[in-house]
C-alpha atoms as a PDB file:
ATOM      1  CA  UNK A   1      23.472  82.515  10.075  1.00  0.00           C
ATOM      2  CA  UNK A   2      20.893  85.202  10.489  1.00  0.00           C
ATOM      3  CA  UNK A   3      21.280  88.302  13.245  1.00  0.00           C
ATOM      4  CA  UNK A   4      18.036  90.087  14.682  1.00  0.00           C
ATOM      5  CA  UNK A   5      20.830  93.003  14.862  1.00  0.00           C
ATOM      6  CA  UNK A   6      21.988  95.131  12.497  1.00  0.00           C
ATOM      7  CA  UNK A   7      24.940  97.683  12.119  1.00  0.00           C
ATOM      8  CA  UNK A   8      24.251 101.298  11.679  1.00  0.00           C
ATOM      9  CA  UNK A   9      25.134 102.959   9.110  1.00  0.00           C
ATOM     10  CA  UNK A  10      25.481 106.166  11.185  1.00  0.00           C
ATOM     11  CA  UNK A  11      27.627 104.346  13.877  1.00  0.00           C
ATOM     12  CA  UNK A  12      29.636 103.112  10.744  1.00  0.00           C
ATOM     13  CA  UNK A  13      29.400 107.215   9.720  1.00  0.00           C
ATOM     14  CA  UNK A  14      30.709 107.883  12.920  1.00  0.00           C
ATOM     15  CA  UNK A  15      33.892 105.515  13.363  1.00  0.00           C
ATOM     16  CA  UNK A  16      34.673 106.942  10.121  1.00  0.00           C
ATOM     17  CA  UNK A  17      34.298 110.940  10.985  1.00  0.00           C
ATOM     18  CA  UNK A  18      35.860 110.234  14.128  1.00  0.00           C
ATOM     19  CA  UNK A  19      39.258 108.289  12.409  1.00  0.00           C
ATOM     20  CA  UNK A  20      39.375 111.180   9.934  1.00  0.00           C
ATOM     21  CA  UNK A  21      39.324 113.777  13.186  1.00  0.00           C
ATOM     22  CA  UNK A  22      41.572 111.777  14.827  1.00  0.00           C
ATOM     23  CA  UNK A  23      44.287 111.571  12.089  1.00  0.00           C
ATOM     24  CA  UNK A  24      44.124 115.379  11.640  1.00  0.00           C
ATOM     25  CA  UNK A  25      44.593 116.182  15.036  1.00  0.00           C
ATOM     26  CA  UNK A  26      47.425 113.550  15.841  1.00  0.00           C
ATOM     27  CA  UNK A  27      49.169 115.176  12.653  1.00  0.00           C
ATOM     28  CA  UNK A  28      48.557 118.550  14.135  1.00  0.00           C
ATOM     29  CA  UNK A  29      49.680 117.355  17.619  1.00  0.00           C
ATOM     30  CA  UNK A  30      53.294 116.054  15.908  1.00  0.00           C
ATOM     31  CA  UNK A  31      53.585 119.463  14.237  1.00  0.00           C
ATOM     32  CA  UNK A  32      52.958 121.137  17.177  1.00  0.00           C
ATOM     33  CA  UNK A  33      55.161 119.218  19.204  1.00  0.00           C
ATOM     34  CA  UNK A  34      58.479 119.319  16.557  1.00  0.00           C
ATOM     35  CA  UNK A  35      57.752 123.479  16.944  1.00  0.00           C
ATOM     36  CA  UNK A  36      58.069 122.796  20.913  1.00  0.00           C
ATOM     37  CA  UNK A  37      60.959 120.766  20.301  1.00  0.00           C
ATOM     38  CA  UNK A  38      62.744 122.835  18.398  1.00  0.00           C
ATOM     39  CA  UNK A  39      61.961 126.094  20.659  1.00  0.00           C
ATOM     40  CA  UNK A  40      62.799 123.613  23.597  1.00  0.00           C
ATOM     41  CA  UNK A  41      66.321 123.243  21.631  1.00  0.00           C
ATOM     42  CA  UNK A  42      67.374 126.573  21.244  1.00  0.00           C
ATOM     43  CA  UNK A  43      66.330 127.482  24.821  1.00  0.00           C
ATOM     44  CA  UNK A  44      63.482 129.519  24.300  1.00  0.00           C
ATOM     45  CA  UNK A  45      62.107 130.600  28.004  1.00  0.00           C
ATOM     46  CA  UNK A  46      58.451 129.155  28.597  1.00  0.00           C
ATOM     47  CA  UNK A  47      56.105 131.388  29.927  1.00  0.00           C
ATOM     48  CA  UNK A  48      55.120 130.843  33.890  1.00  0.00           C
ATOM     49  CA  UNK A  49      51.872 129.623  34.468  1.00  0.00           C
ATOM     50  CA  UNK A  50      49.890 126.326  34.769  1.00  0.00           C
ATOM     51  CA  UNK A  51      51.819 124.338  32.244  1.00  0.00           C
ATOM     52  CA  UNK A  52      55.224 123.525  31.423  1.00  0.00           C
ATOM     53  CA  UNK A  53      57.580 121.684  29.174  1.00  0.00           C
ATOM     54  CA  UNK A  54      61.021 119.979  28.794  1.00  0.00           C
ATOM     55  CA  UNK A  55      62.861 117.429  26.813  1.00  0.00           C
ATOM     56  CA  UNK A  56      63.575 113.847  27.252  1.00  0.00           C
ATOM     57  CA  UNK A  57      66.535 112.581  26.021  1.00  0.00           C
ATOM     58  CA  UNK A  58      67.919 109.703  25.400  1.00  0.00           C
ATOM     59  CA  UNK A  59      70.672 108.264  23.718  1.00  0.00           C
ATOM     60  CA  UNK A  60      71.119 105.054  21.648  1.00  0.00           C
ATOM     61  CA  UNK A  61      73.958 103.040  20.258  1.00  0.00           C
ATOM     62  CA  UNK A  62      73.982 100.089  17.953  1.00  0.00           C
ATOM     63  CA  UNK A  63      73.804  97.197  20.592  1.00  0.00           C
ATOM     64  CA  UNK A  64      75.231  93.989  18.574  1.00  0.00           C
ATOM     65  CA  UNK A  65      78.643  94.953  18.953  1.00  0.00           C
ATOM     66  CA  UNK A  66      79.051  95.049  22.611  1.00  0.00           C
ATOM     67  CA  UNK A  67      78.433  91.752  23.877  1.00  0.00           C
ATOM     68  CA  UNK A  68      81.243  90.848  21.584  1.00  0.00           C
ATOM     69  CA  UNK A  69      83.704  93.213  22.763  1.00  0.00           C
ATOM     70  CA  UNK A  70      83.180  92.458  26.109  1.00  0.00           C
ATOM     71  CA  UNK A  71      83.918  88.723  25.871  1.00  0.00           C
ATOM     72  CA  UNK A  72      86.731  89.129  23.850  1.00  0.00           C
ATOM     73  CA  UNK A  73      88.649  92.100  25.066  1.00  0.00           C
ATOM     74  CA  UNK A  74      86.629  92.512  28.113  1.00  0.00           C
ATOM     75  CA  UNK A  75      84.829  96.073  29.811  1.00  0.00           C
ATOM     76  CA  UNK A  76      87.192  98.625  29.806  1.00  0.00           C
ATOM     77  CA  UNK A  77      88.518  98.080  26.630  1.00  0.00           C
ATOM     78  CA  UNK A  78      84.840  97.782  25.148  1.00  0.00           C
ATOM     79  CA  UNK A  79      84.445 101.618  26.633  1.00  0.00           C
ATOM     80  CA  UNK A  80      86.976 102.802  24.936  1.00  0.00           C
ATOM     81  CA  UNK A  81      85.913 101.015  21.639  1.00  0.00           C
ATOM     82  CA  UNK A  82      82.081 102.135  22.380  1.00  0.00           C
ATOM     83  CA  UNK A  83      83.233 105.645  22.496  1.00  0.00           C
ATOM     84  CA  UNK A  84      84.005 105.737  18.652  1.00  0.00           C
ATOM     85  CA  UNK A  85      80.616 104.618  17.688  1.00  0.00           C
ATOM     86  CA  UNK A  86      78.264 107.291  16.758  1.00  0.00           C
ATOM     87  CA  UNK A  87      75.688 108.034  19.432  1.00  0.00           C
ATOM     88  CA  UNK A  88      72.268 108.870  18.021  1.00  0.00           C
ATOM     89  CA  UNK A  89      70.158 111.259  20.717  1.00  0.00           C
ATOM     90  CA  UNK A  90      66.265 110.866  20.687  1.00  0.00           C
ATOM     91  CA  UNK A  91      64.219 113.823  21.948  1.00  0.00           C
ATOM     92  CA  UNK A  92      60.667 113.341  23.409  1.00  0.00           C
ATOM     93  CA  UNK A  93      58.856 116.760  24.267  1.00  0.00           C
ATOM     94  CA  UNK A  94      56.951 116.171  27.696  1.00  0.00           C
ATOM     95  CA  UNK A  95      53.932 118.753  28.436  1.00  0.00           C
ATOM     96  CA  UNK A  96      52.774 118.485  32.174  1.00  0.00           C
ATOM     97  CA  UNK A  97      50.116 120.283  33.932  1.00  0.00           C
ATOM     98  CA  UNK A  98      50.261 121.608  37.386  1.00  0.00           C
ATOM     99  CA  UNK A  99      46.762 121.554  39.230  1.00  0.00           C
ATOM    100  CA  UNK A 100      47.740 124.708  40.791  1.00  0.00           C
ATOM    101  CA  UNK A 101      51.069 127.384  39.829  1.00  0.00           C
ATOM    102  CA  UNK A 102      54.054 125.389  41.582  1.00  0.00           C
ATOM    103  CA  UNK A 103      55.135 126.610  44.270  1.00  0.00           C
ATOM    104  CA  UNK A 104      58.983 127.551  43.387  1.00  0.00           C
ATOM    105  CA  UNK A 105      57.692 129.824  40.740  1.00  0.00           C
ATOM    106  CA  UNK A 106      57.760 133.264  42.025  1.00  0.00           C
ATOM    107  CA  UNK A 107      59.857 132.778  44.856  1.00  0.00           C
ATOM    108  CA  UNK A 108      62.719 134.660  42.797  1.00  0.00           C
ATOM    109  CA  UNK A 109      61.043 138.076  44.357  1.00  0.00           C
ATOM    110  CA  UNK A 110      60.251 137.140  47.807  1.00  0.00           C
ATOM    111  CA  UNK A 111      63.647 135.493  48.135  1.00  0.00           C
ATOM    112  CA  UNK A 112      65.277 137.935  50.374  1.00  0.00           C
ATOM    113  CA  UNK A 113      62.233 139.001  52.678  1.00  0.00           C
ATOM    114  CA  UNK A 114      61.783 137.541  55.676  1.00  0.00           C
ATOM    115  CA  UNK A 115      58.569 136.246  57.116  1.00  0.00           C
END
């Protein structure tokens, strides 16, 4: 099968300049966000301004074993059980952007005047 078309070698340059560029900024991205993360951790205040940052959490336990539990010795006892199982926490850093400073921010000094 012939093709009248044929593939660039410069669009073939580019998907591969622009893979390379993507894996180095992706890796810089996840170093940048483990830094945030562990700021985040320690409690590190953010500066005020147009962007802001917190952590997700959320916490996992190994599933199998419950569904067991609870037909056998039923809920409550399953709680108590589920309690001795190691909980593992996962921690997501969330950036977000504010199109304009929110509006809570700087209230702390115009708290106590009155309009």
């Amino acid at each position: 099968m012939t093709h009248q078309i044929q593939i660039n070698q410069s669009e073939l340059q580019e998907i591969s300049d622009l893979q390379r560029e993507l894996a180095w900024k992706e890796k810089h991205l996840d170093e940048m966000k483990n830094t945030l993360m562990v700021l985040l951790r320690e409690g590190v205040p953010i500066e005020k301004g147009r962007f802001d940052a917190r952590l997700i959490t959320r916490v996992g336990r190994p599933v199998p074993w419950k569904q067991l539990f609870i037909e056998r010795i039923g809920q409550a006892a399953a709680d108590l059980i589920k309690r001795t199982f190691k909980s593992h926490v996962y921690y997501e850093v969330q950036v977000t952007e504010h199109a304009v400073l929110p509006l809570w921010q700087g209230r702390e000094s115009s708290e106590g005047e009155e309009t």
